[in-house]
C-alpha atoms as a PDB file:
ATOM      1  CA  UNK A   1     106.313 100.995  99.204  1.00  0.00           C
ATOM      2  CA  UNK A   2     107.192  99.058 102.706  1.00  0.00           C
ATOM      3  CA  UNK A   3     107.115  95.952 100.106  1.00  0.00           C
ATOM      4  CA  UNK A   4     109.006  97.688  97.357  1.00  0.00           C
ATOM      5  CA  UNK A   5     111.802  98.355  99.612  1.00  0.00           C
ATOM      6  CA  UNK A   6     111.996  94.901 101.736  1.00  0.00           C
ATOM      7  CA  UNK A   7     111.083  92.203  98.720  1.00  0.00           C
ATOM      8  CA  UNK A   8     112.386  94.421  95.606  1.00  0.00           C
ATOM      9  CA  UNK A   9     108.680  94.105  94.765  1.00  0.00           C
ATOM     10  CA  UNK A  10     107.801  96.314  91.511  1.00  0.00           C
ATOM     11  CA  UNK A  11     105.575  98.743  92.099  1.00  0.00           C
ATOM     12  CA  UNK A  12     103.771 100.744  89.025  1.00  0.00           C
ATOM     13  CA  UNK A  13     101.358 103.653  90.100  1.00  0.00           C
ATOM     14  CA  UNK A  14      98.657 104.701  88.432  1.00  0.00           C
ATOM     15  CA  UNK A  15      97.003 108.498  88.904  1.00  0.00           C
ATOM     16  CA  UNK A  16      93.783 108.999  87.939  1.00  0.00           C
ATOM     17  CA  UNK A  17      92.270 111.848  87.712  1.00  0.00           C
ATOM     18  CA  UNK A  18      94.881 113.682  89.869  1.00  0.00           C
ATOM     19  CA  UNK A  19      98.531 115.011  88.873  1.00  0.00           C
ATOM     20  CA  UNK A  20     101.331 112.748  90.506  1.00  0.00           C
ATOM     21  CA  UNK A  21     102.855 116.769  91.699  1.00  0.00           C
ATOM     22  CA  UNK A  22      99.842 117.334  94.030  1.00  0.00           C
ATOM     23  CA  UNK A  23     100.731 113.368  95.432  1.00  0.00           C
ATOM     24  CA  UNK A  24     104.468 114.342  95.267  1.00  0.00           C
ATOM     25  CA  UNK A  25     103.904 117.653  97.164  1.00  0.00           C
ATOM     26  CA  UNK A  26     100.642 117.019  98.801  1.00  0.00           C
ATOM     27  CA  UNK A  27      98.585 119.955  98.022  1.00  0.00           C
ATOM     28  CA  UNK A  28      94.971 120.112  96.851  1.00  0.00           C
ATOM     29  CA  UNK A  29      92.870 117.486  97.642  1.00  0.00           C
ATOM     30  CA  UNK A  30      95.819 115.507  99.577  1.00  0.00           C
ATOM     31  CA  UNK A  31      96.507 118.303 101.718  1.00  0.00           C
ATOM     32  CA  UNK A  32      93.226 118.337 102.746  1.00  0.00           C
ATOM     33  CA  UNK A  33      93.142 115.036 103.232  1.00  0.00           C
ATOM     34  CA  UNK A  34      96.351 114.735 105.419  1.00  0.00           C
ATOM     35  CA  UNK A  35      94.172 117.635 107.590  1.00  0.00           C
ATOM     36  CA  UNK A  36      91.789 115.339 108.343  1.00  0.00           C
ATOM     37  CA  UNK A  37      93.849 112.488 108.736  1.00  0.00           C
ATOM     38  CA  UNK A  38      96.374 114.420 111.487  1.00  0.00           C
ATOM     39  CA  UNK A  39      92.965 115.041 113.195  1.00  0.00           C
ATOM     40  CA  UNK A  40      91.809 111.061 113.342  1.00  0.00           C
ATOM     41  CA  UNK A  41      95.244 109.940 113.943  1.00  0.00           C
ATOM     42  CA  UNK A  42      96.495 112.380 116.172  1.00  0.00           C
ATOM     43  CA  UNK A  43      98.223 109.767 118.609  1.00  0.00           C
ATOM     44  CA  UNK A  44      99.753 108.117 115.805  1.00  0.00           C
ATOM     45  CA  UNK A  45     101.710 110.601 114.167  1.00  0.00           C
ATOM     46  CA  UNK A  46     104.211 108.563 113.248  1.00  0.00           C
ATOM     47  CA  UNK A  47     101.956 106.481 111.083  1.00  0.00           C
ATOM     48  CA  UNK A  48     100.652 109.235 109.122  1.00  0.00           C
ATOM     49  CA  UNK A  49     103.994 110.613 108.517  1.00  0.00           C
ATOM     50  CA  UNK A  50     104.498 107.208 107.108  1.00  0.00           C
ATOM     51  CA  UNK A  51     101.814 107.706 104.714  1.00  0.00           C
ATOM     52  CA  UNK A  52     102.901 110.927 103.010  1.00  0.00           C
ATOM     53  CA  UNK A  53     106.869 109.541 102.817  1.00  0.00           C
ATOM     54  CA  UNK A  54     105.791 106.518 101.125  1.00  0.00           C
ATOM     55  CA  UNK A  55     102.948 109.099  98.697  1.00  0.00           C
ATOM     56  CA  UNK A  56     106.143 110.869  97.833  1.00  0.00           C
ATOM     57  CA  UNK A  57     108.279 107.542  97.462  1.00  0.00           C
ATOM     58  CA  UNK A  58     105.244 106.616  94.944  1.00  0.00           C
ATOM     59  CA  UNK A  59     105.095 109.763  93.193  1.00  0.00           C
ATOM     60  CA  UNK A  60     108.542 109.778  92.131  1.00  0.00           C
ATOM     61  CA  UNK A  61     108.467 106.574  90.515  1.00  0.00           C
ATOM     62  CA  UNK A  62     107.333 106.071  86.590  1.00  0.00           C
ATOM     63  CA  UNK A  63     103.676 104.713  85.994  1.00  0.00           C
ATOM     64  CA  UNK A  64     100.348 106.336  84.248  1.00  0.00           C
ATOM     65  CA  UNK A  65      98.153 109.433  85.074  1.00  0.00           C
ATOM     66  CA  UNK A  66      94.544 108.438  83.807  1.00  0.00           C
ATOM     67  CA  UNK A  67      91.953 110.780  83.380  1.00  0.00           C
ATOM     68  CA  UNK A  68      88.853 111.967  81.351  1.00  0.00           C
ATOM     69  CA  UNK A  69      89.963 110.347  78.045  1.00  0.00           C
ATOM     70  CA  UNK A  70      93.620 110.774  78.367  1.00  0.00           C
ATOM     71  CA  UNK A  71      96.492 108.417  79.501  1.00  0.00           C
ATOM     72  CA  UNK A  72     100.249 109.320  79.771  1.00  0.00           C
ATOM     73  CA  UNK A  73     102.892 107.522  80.511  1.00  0.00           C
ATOM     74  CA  UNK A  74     105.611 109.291  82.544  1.00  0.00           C
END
């Protein structure tokens, strides 16, 4: 996303196996994850706050959700 915003770079995300909302909103497997991660980087705060901006930056933008024999566009 850092790219995206300081080249105009095109960015085109691709889900799979997860539904962009849970990236979007962090919850399920993401919130968990962002537990463990405030845990490792706990004196870099700032740097996992980065993370879940630029998770919701992605989230938001078009691109495919793959899964178990499905693909949709969005």
């Amino acid at each position: 996303m850092e790219r995206k915003r300081t080249t105009n770079s095109i960015v085109l995300p691709v889900f799979y196996d997860v539904d962009p909302s849970q990236v979007r909103n962090q919850t399920g497997s993401f919130a968990a994850a962002f537990v463990e991660h405030e845990k490792r980087f706990k004196e870099e705060m700032e740097r996992v706050n980065g993370w879940r901006i630029a998770l919701k930056e992605v989230a938001d933008l078009g691109g495919m959700v793959l899964g178990d024999g499905y693909e949709v566009l969005y």
